[in-house]
N, C-alpha and C. Protein backbone atom coordinates (compact mmCIF):
# COMPACT_ATOMS: atom_id res chain seq x y z
N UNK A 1 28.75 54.64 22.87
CA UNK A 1 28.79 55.91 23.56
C UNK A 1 27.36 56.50 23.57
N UNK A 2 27.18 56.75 24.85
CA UNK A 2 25.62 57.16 25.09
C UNK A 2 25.27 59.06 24.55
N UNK A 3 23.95 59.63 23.82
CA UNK A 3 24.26 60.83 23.15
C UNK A 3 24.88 61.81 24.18
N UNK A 4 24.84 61.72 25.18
CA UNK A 4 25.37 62.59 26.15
C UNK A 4 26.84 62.60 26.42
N UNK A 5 27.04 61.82 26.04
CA UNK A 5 28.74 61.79 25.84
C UNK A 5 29.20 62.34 24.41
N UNK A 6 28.45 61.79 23.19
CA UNK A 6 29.01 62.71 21.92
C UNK A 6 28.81 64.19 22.37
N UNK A 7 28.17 64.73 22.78
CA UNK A 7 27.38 66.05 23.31
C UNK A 7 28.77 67.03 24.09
N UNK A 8 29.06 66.30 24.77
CA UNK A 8 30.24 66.37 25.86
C UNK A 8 31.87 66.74 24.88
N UNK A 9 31.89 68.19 25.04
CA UNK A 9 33.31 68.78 24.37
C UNK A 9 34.19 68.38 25.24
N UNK A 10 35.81 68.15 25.25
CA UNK A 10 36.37 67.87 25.65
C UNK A 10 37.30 69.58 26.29
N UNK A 11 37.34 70.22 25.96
CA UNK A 11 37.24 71.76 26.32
C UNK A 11 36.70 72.64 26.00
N UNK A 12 36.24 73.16 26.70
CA UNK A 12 35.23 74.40 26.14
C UNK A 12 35.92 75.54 26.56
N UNK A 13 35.93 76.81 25.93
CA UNK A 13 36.77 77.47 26.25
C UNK A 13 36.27 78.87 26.57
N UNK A 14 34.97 78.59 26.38
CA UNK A 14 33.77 79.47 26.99
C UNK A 14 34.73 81.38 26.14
N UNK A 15 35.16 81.11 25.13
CA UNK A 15 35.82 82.44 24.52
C UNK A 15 35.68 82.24 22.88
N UNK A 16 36.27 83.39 22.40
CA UNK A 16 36.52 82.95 20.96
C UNK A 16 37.27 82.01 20.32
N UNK A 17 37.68 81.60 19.53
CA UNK A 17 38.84 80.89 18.88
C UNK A 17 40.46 81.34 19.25
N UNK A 18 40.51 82.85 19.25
CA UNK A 18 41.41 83.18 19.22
C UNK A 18 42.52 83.46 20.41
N UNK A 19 41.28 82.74 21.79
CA UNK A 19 42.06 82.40 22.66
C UNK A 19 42.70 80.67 22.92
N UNK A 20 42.53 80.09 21.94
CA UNK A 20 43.19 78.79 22.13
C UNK A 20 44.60 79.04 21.57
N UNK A 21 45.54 78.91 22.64
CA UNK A 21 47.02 79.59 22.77
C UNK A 21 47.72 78.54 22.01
N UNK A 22 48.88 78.30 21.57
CA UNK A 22 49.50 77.64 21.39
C UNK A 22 50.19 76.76 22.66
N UNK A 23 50.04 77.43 23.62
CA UNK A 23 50.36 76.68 25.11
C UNK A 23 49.16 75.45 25.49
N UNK A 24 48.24 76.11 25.49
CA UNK A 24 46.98 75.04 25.24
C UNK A 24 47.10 73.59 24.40
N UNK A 25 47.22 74.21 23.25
CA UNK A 25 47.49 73.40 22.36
C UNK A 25 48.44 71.99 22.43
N UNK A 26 49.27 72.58 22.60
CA UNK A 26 50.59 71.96 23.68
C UNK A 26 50.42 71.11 24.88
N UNK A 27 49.52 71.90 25.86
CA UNK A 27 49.19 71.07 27.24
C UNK A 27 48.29 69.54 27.11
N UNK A 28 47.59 69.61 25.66
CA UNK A 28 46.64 68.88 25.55
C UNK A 28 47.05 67.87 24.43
N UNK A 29 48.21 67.93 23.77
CA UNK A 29 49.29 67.15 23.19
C UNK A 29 48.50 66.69 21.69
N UNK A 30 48.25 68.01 21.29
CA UNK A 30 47.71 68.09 20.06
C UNK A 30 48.70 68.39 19.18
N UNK A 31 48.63 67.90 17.70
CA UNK A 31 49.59 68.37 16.71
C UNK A 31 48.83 68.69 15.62
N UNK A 32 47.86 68.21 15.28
CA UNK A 32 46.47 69.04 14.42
C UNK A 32 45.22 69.97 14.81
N UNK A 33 44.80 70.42 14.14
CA UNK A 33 43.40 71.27 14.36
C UNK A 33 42.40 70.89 13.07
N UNK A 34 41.45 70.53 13.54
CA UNK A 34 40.27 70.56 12.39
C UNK A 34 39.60 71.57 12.74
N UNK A 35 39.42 72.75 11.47
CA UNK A 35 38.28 74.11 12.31
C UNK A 35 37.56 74.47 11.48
N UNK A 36 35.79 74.23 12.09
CA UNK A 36 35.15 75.04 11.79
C UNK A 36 35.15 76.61 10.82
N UNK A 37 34.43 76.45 9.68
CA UNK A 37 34.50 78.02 9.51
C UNK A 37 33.36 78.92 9.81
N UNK A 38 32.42 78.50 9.76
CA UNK A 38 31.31 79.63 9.79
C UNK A 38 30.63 79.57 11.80
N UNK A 39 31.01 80.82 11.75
CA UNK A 39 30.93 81.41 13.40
C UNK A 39 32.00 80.87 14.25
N UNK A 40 32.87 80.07 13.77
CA UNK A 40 33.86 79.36 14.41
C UNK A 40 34.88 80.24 14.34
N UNK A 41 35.20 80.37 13.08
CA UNK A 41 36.15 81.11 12.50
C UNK A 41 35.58 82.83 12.22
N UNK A 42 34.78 82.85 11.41
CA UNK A 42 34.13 84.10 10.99
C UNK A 42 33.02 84.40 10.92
N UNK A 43 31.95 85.08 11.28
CA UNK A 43 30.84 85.86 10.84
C UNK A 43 30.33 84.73 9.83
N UNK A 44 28.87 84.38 9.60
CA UNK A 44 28.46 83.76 8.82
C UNK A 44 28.33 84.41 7.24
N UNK A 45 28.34 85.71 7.35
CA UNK A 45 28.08 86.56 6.07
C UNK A 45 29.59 87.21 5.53
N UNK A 46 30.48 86.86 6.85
CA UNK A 46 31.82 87.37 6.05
C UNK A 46 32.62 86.48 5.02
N UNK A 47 33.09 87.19 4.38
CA UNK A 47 33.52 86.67 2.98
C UNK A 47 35.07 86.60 3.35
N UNK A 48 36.18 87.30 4.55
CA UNK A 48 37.39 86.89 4.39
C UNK A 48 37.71 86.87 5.56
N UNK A 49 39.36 86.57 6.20
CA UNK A 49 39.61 86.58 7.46
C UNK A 49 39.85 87.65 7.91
N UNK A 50 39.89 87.97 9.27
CA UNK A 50 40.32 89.17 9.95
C UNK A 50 41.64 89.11 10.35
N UNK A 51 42.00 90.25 10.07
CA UNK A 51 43.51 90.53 10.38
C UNK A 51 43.85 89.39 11.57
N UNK A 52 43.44 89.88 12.68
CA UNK A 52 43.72 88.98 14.18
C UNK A 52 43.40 86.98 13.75
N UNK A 53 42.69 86.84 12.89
CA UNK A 53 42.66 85.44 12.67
C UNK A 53 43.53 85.31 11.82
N UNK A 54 44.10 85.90 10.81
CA UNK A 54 45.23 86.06 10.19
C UNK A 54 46.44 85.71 11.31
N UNK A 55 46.36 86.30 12.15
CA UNK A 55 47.66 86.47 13.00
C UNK A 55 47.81 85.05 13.97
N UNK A 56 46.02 85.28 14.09
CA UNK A 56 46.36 83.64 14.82
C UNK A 56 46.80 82.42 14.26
N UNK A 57 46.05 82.05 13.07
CA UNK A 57 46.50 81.29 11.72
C UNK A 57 48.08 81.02 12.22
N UNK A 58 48.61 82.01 11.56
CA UNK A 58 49.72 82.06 11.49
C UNK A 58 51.09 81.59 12.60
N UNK A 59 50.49 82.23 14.13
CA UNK A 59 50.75 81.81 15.17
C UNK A 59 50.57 80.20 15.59
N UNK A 60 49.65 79.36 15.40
CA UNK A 60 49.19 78.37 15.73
C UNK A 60 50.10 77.50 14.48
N UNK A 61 49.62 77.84 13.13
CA UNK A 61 50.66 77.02 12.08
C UNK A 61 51.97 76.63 12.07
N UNK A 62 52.75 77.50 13.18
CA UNK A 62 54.71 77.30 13.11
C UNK A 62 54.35 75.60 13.64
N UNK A 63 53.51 75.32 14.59
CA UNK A 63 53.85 73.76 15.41
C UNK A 63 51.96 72.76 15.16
N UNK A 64 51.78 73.49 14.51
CA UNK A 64 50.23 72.90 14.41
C UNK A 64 49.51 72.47 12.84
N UNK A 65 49.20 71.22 12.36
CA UNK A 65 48.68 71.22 11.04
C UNK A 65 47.43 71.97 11.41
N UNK A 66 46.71 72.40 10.60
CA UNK A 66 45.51 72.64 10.19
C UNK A 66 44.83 72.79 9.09
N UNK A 67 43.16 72.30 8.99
CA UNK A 67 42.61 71.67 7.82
C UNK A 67 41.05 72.84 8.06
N UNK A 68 40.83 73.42 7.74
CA UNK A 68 39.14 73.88 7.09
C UNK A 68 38.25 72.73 6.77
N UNK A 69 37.26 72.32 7.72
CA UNK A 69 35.94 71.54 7.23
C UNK A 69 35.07 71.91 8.06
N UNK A 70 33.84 72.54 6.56
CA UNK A 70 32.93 73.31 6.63
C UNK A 70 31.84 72.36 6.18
N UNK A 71 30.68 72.66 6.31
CA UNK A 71 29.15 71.99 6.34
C UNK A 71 28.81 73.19 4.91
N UNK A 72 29.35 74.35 4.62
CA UNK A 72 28.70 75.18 3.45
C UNK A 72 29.46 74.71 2.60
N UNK A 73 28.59 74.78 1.64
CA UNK A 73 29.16 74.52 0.11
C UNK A 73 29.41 75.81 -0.58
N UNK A 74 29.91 76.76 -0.35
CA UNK A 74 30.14 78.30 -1.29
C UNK A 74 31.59 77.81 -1.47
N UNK A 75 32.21 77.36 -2.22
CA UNK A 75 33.22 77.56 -2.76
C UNK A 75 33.81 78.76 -2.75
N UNK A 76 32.72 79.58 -3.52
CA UNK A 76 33.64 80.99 -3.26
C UNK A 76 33.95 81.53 -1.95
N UNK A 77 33.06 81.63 -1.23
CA UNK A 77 33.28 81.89 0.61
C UNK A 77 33.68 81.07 1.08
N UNK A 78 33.93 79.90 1.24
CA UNK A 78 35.13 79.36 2.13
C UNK A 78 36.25 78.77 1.61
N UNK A 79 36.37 78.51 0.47
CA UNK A 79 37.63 78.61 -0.73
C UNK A 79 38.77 80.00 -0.43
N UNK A 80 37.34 81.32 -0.38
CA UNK A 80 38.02 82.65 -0.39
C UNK A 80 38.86 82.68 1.01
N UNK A 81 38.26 82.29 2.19
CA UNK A 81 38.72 82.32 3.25
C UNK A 81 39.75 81.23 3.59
N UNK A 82 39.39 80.20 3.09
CA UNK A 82 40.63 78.88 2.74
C UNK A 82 42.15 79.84 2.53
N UNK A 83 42.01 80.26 1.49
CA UNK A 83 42.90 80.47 0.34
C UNK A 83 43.44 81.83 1.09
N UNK A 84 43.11 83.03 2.20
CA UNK A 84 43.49 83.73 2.40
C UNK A 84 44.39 83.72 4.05
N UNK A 85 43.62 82.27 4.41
CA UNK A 85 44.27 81.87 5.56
C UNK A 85 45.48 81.04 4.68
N UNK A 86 45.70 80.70 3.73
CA UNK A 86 46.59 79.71 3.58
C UNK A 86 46.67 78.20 3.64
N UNK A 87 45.22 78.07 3.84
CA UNK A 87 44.93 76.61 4.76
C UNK A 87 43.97 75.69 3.49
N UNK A 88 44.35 74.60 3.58
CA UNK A 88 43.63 73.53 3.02
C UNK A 88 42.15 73.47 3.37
N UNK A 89 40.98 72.82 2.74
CA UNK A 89 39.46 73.36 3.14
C UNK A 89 38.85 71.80 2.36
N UNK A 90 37.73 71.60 3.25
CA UNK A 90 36.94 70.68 2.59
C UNK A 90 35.38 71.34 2.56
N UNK A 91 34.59 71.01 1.83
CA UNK A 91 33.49 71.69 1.86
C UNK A 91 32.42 70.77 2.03
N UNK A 92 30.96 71.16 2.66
CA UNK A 92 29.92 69.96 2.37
C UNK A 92 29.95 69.07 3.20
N UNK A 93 30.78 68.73 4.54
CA UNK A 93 30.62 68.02 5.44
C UNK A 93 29.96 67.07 6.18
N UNK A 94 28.47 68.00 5.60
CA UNK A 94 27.40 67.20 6.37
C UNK A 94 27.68 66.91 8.00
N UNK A 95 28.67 67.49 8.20
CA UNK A 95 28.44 67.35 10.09
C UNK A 95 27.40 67.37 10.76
N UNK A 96 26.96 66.05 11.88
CA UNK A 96 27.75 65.08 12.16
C UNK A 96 28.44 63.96 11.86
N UNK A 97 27.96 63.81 10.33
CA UNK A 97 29.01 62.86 9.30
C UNK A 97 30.29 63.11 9.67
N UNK A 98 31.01 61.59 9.91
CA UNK A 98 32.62 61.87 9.73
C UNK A 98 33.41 61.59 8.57
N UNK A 99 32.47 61.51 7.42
CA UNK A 99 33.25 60.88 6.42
C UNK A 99 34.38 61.82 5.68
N UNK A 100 34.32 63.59 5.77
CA UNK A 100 34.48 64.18 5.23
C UNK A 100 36.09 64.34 6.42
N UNK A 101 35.72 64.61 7.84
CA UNK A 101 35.87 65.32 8.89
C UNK A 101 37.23 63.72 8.51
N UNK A 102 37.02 62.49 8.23
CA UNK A 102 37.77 61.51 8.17
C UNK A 102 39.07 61.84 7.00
N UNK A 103 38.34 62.44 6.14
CA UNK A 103 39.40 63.03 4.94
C UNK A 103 40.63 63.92 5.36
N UNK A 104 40.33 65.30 6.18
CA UNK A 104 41.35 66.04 6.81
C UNK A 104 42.25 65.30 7.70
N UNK A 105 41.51 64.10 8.74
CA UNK A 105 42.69 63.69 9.39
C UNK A 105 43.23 62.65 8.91
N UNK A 106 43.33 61.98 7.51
CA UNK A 106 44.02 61.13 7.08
C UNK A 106 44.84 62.08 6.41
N UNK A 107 44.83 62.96 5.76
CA UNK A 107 45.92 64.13 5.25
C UNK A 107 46.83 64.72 5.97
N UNK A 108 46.29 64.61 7.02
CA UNK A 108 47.39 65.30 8.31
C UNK A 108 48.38 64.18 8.75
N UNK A 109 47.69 63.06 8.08
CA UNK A 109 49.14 61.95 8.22
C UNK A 109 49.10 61.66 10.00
N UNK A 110 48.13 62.31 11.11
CA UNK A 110 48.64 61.95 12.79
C UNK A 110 47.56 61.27 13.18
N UNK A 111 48.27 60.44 14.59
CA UNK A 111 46.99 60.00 15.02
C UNK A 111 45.66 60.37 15.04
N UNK A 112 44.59 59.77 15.16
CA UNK A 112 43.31 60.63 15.36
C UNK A 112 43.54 61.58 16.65
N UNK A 113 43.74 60.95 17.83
CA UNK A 113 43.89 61.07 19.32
C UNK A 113 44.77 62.66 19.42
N UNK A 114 45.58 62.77 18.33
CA UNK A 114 46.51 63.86 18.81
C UNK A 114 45.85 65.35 17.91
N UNK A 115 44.57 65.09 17.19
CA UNK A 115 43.78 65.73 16.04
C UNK A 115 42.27 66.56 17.46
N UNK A 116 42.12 67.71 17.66
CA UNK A 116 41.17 68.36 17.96
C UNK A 116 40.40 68.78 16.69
N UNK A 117 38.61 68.55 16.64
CA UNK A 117 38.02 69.14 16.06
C UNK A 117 37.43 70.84 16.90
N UNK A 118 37.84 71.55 16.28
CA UNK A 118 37.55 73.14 16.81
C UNK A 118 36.07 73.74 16.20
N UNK A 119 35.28 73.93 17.06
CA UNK A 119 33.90 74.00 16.82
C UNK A 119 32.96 75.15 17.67
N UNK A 120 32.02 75.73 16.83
CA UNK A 120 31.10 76.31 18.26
C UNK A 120 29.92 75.54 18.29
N UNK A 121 29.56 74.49 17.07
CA UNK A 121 28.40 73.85 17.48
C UNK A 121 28.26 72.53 18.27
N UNK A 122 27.62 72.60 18.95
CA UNK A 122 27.63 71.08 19.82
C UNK A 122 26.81 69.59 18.61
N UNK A 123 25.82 70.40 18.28
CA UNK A 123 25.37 69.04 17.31
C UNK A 123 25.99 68.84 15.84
N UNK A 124 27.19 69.67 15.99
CA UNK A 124 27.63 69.24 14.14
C UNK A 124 29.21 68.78 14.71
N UNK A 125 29.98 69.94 15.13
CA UNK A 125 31.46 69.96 15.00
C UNK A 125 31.71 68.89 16.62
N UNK A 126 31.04 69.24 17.53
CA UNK A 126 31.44 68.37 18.71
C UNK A 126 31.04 67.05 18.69
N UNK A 127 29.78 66.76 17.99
CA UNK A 127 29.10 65.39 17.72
C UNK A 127 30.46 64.76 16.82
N UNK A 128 30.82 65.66 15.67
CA UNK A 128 31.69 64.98 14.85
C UNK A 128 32.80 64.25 15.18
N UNK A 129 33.40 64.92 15.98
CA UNK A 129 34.62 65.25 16.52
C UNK A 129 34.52 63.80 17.27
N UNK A 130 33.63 64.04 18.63
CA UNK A 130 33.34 62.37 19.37
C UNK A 130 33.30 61.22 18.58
N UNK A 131 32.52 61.11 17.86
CA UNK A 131 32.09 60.09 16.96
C UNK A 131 33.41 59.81 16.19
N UNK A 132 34.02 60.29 15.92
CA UNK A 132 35.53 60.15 15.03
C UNK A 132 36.73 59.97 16.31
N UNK A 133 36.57 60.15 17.40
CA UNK A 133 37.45 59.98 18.52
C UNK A 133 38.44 61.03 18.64
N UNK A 134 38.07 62.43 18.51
CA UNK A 134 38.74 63.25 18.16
C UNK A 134 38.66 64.04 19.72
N UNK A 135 39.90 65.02 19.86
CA UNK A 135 39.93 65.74 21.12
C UNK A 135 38.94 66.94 20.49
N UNK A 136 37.96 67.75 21.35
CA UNK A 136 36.74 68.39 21.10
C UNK A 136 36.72 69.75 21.74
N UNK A 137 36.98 70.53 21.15
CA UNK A 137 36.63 72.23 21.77
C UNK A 137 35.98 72.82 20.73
N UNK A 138 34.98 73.13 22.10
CA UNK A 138 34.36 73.82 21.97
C UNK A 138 34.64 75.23 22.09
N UNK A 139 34.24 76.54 21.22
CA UNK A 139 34.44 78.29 21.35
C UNK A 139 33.05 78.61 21.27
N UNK A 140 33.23 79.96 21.62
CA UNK A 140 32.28 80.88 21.26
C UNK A 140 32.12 81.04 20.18
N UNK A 141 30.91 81.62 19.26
CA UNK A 141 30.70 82.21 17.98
C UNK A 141 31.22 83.21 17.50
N UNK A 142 31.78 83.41 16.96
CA UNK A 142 32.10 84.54 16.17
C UNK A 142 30.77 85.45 15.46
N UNK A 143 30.49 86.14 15.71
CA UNK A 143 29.23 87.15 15.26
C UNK A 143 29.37 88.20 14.88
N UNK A 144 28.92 89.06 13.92
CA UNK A 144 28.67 90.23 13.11
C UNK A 144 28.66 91.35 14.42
N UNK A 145 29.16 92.57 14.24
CA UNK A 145 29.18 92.86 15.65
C UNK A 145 27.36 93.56 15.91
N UNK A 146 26.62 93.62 14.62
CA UNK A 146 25.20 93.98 15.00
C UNK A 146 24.74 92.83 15.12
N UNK A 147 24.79 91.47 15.35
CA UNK A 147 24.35 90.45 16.06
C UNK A 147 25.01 90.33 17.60
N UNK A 148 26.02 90.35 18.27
CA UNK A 148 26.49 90.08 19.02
C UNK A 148 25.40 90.85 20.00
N UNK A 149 25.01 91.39 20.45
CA UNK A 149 23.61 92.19 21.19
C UNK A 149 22.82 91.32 21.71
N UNK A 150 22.32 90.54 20.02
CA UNK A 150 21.27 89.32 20.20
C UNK A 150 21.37 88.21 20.85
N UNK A 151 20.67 87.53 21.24
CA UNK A 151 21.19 86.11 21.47
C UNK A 151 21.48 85.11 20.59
N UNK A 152 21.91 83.88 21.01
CA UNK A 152 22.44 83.12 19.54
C UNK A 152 21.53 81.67 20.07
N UNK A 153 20.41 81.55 19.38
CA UNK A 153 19.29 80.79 19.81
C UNK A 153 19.64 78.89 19.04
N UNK A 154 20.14 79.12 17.64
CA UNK A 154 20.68 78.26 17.74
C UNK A 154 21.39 76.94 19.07
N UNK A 155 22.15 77.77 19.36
CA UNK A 155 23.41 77.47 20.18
C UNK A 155 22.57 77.54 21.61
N UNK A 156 21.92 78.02 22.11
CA UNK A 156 21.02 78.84 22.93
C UNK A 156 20.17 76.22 22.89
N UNK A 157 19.36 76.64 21.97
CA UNK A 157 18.27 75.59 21.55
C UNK A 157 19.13 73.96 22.26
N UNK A 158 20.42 74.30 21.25
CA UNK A 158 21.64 72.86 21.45
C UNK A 158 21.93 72.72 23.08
N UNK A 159 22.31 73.64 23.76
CA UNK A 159 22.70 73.65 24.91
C UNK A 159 21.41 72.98 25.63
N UNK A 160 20.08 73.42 25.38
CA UNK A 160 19.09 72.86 26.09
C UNK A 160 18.48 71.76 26.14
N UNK A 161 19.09 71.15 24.51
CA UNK A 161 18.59 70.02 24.64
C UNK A 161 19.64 69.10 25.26
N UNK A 162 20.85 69.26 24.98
CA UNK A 162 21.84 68.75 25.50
C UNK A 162 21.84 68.39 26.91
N UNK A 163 21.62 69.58 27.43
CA UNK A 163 21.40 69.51 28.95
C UNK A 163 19.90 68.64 29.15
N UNK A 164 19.04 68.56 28.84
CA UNK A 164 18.07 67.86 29.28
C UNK A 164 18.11 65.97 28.30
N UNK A 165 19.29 65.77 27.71
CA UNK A 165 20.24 64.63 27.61
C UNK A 165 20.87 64.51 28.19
N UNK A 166 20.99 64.75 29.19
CA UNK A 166 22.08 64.43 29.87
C UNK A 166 23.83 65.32 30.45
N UNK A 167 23.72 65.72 29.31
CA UNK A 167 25.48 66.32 28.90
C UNK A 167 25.50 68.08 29.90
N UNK A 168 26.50 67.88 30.38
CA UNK A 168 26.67 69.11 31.58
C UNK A 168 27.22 70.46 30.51
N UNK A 169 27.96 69.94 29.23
CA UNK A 169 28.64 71.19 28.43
C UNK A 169 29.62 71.97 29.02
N UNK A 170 29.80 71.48 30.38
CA UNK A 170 30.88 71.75 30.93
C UNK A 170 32.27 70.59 30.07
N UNK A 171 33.41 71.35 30.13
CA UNK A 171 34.60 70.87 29.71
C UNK A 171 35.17 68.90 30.43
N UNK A 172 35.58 68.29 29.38
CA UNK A 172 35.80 67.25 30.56
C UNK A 172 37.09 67.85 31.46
N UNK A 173 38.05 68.51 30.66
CA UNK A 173 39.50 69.08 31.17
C UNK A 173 39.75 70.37 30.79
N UNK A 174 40.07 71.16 31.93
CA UNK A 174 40.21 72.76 32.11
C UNK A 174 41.62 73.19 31.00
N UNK A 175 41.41 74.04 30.68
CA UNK A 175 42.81 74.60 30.19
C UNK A 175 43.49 75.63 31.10
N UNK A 176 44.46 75.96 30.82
CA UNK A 176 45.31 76.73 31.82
C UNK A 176 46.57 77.82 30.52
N UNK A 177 46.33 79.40 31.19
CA UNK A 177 46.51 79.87 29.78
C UNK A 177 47.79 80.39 29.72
């Protein structure tokens, strides 16, 4: 697979997390989620979940496994957030390593194929995700609301190089909500 294809999310949902519906979910014949925590899920400096990710959690869990694998090692911050979503967590990832990202979906017991990695970064969580043969969405960041103003240069940097690799960052398949 040429880098422009690992690069290449399989939906992008050009929103937060908290619009990937359970209908979505469904259309795209997923039965796991691997997700991101930091800006994926929460604020890089927040320490717990928000009510509404609470709710989504919860919403998405009646028909959906889901696993926490994170690239930070704070135990206490994503343990804390693990443990308040309810959800199982791996830490230390090293994404784009799949060795870790390989651990959650052998626990989930399902195919790889039917397993989305849920991500806002293109070179950690979407690289991962490809490389492991995983279905790939891409979200928006989650940001502090005195960052959200700023730009997110990171993400900003990935997109550009991406694009001048090749990769459009456009979705391969639309969702419908």
């Amino acid at each position: 697979m040429a880098w422009n294809e690992y690069l290449q999310p399989d939906l992008n949902l050009q929103s937060s997390i908290l619009s990937l519906t359970p209908d979505i979910i469904k259309q795209h014949q997923l039965k796991g989620l691997v997700l991101d925590v930091d800006e994926t899920l929460v604020p890089t400096k927040t320490t717990s979940a928000s009510p509404e990710l609470r709710e989504w959690v919860k919403s998405i869990s009646d028909t959906t496994k889901l696993w926490l694998v994170s690239n930070n090692l704070s135990d206490v911050r994503i343990g804390g957030i693990a443990r308040s979503l309810d959800l199982p967590y791996i830490l230390g990832a090293v994404k784009p390593s799949v060795r870790k990202l390989r651990q959650a979906v052998t626990a989930m017991d399902l195919p790889v194929a039917q397993i989305a990695m849920v991500g806002d970064r293109l070179f950690t969580d979407v690289i991962a995700g490809n490389r492991l043969g995983m279905f790939t969405i891409l979200v928006d960041p989650m940001l502090d609301p005195g960052e959200a103003v700023r730009s997110y240069p990171v993400r900003n940097f990935e997109v550009l190089v991406s694009k001048f690799l090749g990769a459009t960052i456009v979705a391969k398949q639309k969702a419908t909500k």
